[in-house]
PDB file of N, CA and C in Angstrom:
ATOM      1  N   UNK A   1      59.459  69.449  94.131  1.00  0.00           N
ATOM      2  CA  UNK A   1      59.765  70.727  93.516  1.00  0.00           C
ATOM      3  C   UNK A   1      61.181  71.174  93.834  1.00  0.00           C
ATOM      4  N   UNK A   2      61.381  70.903  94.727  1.00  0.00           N
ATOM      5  CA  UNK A   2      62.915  71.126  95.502  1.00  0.00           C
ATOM      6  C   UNK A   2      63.775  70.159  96.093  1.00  0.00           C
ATOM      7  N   UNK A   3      64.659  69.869  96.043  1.00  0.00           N
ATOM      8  CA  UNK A   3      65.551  68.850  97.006  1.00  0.00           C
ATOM      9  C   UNK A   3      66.962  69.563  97.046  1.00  0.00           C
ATOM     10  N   UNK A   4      66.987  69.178  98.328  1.00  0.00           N
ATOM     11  CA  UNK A   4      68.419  69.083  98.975  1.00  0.00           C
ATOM     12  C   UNK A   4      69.145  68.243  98.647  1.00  0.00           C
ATOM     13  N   UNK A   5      70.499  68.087  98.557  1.00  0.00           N
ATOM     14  CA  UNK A   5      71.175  66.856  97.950  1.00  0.00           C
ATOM     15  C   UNK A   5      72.581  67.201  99.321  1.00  0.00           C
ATOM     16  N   UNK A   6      72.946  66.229 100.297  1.00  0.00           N
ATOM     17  CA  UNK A   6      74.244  66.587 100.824  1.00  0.00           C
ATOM     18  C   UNK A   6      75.540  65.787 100.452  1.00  0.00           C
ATOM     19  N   UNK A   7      75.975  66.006 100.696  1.00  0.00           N
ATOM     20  CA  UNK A   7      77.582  65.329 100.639  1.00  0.00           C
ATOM     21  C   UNK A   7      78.747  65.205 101.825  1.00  0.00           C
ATOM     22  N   UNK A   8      79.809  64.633 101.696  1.00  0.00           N
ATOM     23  CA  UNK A   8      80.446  64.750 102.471  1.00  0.00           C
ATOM     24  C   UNK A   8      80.589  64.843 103.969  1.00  0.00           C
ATOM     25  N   UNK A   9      79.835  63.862 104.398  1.00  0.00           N
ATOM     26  CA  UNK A   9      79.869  63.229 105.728  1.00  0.00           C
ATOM     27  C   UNK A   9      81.144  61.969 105.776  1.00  0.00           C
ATOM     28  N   UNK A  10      80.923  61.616 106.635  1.00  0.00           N
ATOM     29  CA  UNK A  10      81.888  60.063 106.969  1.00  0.00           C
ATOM     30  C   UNK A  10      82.629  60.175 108.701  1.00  0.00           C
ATOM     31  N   UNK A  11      83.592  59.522 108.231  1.00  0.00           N
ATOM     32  CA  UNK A  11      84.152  58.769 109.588  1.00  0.00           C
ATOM     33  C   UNK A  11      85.254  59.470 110.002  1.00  0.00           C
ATOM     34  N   UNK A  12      85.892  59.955 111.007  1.00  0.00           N
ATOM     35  CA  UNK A  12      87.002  60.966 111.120  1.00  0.00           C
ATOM     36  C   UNK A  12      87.201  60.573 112.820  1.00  0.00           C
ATOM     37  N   UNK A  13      88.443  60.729 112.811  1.00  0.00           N
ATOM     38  CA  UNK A  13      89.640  60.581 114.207  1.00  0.00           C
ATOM     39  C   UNK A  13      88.855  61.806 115.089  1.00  0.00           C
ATOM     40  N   UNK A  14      88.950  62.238 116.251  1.00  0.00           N
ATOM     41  CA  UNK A  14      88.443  62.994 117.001  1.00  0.00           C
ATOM     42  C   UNK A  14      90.110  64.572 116.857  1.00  0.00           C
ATOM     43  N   UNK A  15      89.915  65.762 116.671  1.00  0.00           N
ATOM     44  CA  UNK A  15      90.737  66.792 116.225  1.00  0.00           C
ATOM     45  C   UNK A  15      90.738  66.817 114.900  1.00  0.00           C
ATOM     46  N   UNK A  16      90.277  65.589 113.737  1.00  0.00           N
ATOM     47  CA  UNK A  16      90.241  66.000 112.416  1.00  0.00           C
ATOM     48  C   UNK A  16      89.116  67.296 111.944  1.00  0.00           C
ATOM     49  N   UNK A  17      88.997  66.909 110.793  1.00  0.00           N
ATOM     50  CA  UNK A  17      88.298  67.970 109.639  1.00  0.00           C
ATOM     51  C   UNK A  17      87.070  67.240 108.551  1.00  0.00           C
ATOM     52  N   UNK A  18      85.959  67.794 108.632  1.00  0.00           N
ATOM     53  CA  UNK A  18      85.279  67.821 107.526  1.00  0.00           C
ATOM     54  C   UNK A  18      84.661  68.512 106.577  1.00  0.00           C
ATOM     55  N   UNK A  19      84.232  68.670 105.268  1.00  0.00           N
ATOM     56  CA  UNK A  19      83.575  69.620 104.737  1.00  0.00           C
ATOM     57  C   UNK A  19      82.096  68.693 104.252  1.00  0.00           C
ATOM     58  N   UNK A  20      81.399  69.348 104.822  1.00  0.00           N
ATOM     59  CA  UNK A  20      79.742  69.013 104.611  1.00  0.00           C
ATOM     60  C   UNK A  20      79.660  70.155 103.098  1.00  0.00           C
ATOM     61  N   UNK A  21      78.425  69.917 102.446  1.00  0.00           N
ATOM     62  CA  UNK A  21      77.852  70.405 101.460  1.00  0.00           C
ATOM     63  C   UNK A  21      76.454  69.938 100.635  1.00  0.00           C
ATOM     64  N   UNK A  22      75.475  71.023 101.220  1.00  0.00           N
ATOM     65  CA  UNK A  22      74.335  70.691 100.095  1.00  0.00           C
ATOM     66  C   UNK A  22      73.861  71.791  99.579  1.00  0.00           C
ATOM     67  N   UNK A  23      73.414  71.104  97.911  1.00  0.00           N
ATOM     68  CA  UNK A  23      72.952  72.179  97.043  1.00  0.00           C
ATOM     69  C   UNK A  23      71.445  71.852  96.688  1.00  0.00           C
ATOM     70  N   UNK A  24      70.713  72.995  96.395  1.00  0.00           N
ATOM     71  CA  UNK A  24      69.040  73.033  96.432  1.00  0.00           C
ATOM     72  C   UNK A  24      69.043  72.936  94.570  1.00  0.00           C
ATOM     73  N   UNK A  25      68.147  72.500  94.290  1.00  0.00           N
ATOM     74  CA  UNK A  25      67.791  72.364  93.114  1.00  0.00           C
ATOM     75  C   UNK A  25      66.404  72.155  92.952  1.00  0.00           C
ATOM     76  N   UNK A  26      65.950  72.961  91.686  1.00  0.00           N
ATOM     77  CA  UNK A  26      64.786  73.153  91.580  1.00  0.00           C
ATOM     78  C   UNK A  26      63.925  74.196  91.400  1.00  0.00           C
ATOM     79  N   UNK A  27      62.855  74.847  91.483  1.00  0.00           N
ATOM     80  CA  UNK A  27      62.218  76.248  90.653  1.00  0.00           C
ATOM     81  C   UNK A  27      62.528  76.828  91.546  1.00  0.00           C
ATOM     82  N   UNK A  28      63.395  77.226  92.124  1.00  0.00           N
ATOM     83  CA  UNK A  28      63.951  77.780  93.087  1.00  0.00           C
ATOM     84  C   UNK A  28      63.879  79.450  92.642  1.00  0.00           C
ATOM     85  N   UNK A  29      63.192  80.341  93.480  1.00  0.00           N
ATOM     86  CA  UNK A  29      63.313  82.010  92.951  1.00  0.00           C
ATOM     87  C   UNK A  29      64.407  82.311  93.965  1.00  0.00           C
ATOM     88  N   UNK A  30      64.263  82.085  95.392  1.00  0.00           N
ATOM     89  CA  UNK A  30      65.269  82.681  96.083  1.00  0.00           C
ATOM     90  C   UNK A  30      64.954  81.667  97.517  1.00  0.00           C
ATOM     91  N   UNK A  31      66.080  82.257  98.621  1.00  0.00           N
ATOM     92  CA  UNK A  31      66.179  81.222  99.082  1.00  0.00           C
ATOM     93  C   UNK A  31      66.697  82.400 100.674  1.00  0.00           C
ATOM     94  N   UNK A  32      66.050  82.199 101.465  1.00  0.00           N
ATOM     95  CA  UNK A  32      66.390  83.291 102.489  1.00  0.00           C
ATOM     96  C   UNK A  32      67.515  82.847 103.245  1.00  0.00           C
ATOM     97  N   UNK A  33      67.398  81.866 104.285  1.00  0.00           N
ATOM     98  CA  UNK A  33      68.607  81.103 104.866  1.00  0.00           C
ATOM     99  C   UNK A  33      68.733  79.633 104.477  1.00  0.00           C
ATOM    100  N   UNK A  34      69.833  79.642 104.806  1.00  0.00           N
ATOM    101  CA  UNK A  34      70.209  77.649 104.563  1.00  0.00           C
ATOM    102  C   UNK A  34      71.017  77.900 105.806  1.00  0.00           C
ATOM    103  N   UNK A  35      70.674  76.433 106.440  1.00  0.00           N
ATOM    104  CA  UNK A  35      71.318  75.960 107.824  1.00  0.00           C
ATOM    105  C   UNK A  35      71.582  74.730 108.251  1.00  0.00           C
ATOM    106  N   UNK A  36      72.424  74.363 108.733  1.00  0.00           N
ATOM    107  CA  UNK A  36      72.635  72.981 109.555  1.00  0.00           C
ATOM    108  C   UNK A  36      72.745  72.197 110.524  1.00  0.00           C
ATOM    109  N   UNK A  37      71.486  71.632 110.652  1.00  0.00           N
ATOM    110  CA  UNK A  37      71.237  70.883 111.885  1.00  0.00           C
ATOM    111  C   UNK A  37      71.635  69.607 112.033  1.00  0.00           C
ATOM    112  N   UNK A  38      71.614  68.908 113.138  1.00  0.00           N
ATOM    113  CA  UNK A  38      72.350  67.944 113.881  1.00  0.00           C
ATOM    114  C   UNK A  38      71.218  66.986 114.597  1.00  0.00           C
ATOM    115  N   UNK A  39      71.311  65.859 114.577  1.00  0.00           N
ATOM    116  CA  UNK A  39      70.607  64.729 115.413  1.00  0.00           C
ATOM    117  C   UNK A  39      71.451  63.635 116.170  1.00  0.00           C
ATOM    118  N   UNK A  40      71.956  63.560 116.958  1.00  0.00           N
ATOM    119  CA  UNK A  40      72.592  62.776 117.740  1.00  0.00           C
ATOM    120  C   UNK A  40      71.258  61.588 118.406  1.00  0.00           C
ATOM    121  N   UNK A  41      71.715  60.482 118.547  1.00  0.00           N
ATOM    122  CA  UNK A  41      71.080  59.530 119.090  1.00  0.00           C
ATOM    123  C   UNK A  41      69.923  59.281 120.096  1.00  0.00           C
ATOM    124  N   UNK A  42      69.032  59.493 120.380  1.00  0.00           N
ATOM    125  CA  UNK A  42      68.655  60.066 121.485  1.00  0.00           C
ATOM    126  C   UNK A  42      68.320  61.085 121.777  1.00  0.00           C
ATOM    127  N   UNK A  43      68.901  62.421 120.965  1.00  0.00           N
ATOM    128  CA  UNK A  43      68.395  63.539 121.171  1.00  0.00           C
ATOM    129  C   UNK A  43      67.599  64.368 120.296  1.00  0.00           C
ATOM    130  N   UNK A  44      66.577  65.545 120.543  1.00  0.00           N
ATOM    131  CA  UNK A  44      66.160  66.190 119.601  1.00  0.00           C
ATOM    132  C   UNK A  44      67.503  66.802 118.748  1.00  0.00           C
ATOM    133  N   UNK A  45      66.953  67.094 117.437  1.00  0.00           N
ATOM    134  CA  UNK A  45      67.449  67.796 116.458  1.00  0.00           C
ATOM    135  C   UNK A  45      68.143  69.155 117.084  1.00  0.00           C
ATOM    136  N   UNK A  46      69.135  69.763 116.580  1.00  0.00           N
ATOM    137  CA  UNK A  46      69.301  71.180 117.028  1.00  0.00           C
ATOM    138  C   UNK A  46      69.994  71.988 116.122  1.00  0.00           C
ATOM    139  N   UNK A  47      70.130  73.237 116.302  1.00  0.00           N
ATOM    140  CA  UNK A  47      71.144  74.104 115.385  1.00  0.00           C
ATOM    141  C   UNK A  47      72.481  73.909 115.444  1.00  0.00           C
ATOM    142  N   UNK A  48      72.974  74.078 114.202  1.00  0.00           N
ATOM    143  CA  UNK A  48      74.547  73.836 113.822  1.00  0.00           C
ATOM    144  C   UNK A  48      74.843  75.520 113.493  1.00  0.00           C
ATOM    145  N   UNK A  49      74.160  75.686 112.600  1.00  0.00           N
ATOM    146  CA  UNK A  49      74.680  77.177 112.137  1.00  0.00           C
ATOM    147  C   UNK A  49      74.051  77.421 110.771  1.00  0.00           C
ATOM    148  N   UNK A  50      73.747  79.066 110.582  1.00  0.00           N
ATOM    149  CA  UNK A  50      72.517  79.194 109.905  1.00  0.00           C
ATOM    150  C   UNK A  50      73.080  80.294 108.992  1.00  0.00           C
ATOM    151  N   UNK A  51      72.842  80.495 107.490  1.00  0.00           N
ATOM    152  CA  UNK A  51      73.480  82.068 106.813  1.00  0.00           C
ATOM    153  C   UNK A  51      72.246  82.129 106.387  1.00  0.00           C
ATOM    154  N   UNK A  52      72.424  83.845 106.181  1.00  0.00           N
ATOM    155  CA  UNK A  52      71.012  84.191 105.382  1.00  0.00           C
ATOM    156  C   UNK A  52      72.050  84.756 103.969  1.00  0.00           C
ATOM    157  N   UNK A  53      70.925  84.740 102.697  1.00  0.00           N
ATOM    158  CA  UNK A  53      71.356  85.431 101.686  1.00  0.00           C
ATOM    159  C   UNK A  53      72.091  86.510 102.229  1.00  0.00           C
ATOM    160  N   UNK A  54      72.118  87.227 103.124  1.00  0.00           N
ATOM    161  CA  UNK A  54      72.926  88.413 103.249  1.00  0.00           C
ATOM    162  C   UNK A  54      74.490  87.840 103.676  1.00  0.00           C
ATOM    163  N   UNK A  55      74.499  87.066 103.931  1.00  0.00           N
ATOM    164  CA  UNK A  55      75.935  86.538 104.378  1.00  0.00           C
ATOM    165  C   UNK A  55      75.849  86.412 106.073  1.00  0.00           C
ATOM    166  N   UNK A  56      74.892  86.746 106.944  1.00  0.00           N
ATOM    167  CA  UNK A  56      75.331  87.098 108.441  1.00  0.00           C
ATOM    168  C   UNK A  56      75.088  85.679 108.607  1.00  0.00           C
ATOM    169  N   UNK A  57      75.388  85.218 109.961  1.00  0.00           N
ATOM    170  CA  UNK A  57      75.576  83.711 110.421  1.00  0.00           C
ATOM    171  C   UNK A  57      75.396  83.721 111.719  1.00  0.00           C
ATOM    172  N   UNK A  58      74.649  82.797 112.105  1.00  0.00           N
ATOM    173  CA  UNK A  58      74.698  82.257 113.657  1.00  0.00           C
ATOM    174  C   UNK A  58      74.957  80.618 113.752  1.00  0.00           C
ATOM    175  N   UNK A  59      75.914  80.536 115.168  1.00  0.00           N
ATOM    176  CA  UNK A  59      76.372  79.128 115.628  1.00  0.00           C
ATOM    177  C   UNK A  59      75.973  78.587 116.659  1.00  0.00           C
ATOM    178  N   UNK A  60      75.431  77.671 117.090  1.00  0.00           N
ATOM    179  CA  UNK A  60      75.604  77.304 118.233  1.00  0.00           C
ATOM    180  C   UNK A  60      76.868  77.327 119.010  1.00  0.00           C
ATOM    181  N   UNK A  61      76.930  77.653 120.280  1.00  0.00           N
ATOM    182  CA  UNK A  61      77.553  77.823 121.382  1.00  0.00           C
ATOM    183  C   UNK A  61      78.732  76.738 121.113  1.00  0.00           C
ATOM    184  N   UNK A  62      78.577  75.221 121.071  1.00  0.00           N
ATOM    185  CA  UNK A  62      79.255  74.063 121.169  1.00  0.00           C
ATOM    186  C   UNK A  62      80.106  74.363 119.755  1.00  0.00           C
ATOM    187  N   UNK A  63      79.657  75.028 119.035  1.00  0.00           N
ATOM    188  CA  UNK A  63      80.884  75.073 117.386  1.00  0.00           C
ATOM    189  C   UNK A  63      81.206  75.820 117.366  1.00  0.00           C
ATOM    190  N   UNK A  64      81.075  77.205 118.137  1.00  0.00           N
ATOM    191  CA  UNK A  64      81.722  78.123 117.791  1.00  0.00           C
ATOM    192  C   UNK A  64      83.033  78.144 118.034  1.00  0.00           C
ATOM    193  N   UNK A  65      83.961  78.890 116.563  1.00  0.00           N
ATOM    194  CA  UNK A  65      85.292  78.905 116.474  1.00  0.00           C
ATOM    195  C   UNK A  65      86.018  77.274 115.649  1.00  0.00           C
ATOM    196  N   UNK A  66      84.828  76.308 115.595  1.00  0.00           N
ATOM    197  CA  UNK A  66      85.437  75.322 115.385  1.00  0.00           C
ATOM    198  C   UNK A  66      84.637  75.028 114.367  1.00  0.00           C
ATOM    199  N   UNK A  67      83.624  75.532 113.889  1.00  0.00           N
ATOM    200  CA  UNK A  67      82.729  75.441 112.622  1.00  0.00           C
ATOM    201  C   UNK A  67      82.508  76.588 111.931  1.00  0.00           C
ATOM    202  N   UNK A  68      82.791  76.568 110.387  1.00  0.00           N
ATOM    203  CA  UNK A  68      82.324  77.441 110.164  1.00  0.00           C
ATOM    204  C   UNK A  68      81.243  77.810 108.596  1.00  0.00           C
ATOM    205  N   UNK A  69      79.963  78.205 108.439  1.00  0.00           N
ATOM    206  CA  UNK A  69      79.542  77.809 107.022  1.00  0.00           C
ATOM    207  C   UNK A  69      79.210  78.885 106.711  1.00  0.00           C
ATOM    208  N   UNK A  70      79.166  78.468 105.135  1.00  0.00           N
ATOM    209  CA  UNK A  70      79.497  79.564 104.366  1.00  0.00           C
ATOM    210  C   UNK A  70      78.208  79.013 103.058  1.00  0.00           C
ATOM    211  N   UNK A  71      77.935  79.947 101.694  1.00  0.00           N
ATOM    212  CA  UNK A  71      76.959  80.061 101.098  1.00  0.00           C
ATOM    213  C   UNK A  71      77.351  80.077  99.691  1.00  0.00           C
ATOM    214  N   UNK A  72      77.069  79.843  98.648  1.00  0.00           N
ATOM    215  CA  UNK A  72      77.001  80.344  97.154  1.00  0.00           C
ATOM    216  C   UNK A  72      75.998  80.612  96.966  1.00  0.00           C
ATOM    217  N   UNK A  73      75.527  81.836  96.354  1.00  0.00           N
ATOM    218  CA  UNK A  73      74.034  82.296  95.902  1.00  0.00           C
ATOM    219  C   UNK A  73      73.821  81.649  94.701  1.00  0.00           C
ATOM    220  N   UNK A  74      74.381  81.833  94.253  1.00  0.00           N
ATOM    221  CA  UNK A  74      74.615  81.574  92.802  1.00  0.00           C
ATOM    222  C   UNK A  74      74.150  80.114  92.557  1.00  0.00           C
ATOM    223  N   UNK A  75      74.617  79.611  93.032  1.00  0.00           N
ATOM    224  CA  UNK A  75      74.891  78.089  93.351  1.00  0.00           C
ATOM    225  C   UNK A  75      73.303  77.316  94.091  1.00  0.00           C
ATOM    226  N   UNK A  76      72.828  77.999  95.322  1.00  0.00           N
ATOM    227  CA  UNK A  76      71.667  77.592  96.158  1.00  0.00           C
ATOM    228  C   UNK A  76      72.622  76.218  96.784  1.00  0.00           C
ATOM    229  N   UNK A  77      74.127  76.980  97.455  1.00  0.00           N
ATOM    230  CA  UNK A  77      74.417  76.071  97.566  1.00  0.00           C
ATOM    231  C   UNK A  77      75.068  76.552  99.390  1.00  0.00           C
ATOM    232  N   UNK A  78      74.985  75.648 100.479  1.00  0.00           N
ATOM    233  CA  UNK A  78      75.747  76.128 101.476  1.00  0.00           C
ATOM    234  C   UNK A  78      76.513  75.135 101.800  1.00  0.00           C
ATOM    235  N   UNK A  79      77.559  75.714 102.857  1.00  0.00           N
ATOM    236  CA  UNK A  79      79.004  74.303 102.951  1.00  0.00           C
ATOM    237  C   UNK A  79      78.717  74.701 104.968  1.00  0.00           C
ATOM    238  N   UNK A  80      79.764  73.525 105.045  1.00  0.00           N
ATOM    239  CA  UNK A  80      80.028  73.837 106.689  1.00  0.00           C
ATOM    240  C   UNK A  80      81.362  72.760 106.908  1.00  0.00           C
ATOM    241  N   UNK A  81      82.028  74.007 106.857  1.00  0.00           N
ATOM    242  CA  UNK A  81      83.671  73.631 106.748  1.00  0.00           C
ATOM    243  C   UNK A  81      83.738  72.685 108.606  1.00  0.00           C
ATOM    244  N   UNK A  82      83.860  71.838 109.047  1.00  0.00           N
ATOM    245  CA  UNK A  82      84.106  71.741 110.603  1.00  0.00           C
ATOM    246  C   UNK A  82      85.655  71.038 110.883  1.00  0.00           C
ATOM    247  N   UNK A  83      85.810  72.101 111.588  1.00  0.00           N
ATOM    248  CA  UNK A  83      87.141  71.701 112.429  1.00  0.00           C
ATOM    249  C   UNK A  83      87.785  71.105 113.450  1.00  0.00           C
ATOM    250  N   UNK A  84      88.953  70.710 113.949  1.00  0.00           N
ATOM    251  CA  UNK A  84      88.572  70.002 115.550  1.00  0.00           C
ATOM    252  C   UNK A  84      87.354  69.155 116.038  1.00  0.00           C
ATOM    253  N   UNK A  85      87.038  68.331 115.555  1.00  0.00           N
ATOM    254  CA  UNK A  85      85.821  67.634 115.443  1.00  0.00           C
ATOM    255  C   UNK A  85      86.119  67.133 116.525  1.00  0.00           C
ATOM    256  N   UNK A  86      84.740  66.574 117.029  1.00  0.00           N
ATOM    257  CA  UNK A  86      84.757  65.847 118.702  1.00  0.00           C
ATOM    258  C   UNK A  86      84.032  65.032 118.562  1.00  0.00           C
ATOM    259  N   UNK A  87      84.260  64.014 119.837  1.00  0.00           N
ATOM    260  CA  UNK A  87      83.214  62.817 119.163  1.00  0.00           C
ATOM    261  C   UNK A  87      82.106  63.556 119.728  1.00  0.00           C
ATOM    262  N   UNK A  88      81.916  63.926 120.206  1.00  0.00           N
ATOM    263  CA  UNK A  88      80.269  64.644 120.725  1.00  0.00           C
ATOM    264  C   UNK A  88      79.730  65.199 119.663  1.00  0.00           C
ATOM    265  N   UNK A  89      80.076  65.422 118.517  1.00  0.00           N
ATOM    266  CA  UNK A  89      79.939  66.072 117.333  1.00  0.00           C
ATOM    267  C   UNK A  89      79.168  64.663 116.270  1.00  0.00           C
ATOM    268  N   UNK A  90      79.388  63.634 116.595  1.00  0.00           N
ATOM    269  CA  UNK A  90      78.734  62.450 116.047  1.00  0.00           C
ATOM    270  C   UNK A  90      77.338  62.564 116.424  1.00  0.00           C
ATOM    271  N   UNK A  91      77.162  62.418 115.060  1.00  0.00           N
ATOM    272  CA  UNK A  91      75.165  62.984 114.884  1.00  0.00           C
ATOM    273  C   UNK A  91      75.035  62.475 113.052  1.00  0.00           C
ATOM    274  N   UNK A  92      73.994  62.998 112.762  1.00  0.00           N
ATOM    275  CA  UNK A  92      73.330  63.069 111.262  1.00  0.00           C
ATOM    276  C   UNK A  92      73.231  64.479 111.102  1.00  0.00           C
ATOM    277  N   UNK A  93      73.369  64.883 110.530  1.00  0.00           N
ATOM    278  CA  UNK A  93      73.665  66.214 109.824  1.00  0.00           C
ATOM    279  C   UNK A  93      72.565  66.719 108.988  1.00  0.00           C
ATOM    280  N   UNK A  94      71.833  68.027 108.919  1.00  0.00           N
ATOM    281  CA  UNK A  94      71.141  67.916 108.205  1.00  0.00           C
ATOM    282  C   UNK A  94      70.767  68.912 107.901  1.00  0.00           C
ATOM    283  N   UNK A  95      70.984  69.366 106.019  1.00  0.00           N
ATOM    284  CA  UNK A  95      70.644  70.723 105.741  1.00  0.00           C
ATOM    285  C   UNK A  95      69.267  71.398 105.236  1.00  0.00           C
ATOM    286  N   UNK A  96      69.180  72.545 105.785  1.00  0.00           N
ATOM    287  CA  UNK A  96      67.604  73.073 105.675  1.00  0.00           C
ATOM    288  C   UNK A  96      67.936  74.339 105.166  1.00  0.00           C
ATOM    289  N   UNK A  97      66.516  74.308 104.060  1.00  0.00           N
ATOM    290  CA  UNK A  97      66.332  75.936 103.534  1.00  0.00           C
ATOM    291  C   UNK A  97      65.157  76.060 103.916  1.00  0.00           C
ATOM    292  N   UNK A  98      65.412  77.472 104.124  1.00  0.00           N
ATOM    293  CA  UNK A  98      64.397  78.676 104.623  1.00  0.00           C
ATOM    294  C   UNK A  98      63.418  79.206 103.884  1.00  0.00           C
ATOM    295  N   UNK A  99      62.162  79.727 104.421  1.00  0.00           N
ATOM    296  CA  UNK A  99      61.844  80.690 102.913  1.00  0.00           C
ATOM    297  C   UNK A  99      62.286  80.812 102.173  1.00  0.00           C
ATOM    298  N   UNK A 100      61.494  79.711 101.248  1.00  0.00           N
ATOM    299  CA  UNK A 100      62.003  79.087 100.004  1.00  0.00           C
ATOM    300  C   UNK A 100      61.131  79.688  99.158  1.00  0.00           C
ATOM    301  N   UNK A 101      61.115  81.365  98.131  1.00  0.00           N
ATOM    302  CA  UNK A 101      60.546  81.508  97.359  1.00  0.00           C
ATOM    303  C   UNK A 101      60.676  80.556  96.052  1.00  0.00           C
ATOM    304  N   UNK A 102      59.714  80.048  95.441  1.00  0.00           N
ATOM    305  CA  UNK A 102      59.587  79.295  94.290  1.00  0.00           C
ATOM    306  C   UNK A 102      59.220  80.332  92.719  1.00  0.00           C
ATOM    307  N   UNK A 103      59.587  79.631  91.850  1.00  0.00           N
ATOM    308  CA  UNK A 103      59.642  79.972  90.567  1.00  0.00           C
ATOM    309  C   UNK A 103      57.878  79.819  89.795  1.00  0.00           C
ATOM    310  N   UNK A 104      57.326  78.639  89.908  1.00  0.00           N
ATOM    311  CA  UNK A 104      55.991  77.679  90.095  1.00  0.00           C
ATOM    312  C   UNK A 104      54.799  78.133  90.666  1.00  0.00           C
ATOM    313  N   UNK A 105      55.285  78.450  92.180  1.00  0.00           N
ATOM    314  CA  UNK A 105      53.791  78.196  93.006  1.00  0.00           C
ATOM    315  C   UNK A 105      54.123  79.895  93.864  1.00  0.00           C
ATOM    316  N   UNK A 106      52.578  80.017  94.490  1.00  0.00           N
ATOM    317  CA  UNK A 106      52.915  81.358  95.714  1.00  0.00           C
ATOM    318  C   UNK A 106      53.241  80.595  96.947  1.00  0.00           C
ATOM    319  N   UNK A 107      53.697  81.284  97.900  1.00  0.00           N
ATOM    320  CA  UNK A 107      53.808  81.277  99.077  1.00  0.00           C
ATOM    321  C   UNK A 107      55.245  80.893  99.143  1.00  0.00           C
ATOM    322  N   UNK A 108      55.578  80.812 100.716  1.00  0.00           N
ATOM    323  CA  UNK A 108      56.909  80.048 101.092  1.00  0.00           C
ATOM    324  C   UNK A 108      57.120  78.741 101.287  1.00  0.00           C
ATOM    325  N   UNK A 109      58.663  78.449 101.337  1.00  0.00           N
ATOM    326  CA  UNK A 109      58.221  76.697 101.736  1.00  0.00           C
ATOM    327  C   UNK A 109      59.731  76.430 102.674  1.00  0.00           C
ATOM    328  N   UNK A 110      59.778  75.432 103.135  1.00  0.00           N
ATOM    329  CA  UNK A 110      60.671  75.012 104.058  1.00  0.00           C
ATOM    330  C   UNK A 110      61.040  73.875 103.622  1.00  0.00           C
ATOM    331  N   UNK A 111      62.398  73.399 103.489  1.00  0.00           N
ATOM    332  CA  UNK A 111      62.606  72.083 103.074  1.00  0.00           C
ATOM    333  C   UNK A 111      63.780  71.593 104.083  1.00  0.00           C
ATOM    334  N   UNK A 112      64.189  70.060 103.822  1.00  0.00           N
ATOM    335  CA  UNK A 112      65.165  69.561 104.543  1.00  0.00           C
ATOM    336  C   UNK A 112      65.576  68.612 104.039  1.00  0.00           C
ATOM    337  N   UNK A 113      66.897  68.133 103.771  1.00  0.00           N
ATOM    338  CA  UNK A 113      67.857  67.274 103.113  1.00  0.00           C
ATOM    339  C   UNK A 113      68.061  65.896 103.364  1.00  0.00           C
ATOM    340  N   UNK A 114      68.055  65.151 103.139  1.00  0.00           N
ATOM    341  CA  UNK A 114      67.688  63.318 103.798  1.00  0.00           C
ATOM    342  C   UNK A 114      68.840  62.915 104.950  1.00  0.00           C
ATOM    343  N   UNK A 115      69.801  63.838 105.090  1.00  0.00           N
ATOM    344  CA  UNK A 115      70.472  64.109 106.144  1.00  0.00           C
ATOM    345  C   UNK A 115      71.859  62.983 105.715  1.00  0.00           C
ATOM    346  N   UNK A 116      73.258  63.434 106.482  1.00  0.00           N
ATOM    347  CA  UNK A 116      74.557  63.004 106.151  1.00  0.00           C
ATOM    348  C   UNK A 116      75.429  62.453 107.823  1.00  0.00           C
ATOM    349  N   UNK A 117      75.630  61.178 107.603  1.00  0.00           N
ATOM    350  CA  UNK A 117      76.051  60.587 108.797  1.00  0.00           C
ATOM    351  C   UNK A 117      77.500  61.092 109.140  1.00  0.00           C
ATOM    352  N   UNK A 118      77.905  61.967 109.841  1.00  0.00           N
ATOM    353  CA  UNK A 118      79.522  62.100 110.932  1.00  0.00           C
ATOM    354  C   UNK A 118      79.386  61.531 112.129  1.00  0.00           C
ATOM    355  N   UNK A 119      80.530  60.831 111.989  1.00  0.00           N
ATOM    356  CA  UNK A 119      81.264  59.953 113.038  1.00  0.00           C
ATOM    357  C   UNK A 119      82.564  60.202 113.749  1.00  0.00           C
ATOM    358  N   UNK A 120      82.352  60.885 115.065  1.00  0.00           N
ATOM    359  CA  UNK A 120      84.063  61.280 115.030  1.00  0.00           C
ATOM    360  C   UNK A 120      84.228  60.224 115.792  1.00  0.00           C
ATOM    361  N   UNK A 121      85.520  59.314 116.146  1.00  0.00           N
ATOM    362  CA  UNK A 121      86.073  58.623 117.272  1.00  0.00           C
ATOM    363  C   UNK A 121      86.644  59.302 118.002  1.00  0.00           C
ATOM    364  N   UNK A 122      87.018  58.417 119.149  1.00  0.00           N
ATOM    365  CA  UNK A 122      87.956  59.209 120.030  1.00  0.00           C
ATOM    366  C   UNK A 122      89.344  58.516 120.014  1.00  0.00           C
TER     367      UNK A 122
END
């Protein structure tokens, strides 16, 4: 009924730049937050940084100032501009929507994106 689609992962020098991006498609009525999480090797999953339709945002501790994402409503679309990249920042990437009102069915739903490989070196 819904998918995530991301983009723009890859391979980057350690102080470069990337722009991540995924857009939701589908009977989509509304869409509360979209956020981006992280899986590094070995470790559980964790928060990257989260907007709600209203625009407010939370980061994890480790990106703050050096990540920053942003939303199109319009669109069902969120980005996550990252800056100063570190190799500690090498993970799978992976975007999630929130209370996911649908067009189709009742209730809410939660989805998640097949996830986008960053690689920083050092």
């Amino acid at each position: 009924q819904v998918q995530l689609v991301e983009s723009g992962g890859g391979l980057v020098q350690a102080g470069g730049s990337l722009r991540l991006s995924c857009a939701a498609s589908g009977s989509i009525f509304s869409i509360n937050a979209m956020g981006w999480y992280r899986q590094a090797p070995g470790k559980q999953r964790e928060l990257v940084a989260v907007i709600t339709s209203g625009g407010s945002t939370n980061y994890a501790d480790s990106v703050k100032g050096r990540f920053t994402i942003s939303r199109d409503n319009a669109k069902n679309t969120v980005y996550l501009q990252m800056n100063s990249l570190k190799p500690e920042d090498t993970a799978v990437y992976y975007c999630n929507a929130d209370w996911v009102l649908l067009n189709t069915a009742p209730g809410r739903y939660d989805y998640w994106g097949q996830g986008t490989q960053v690689t920083v070196s050092s």
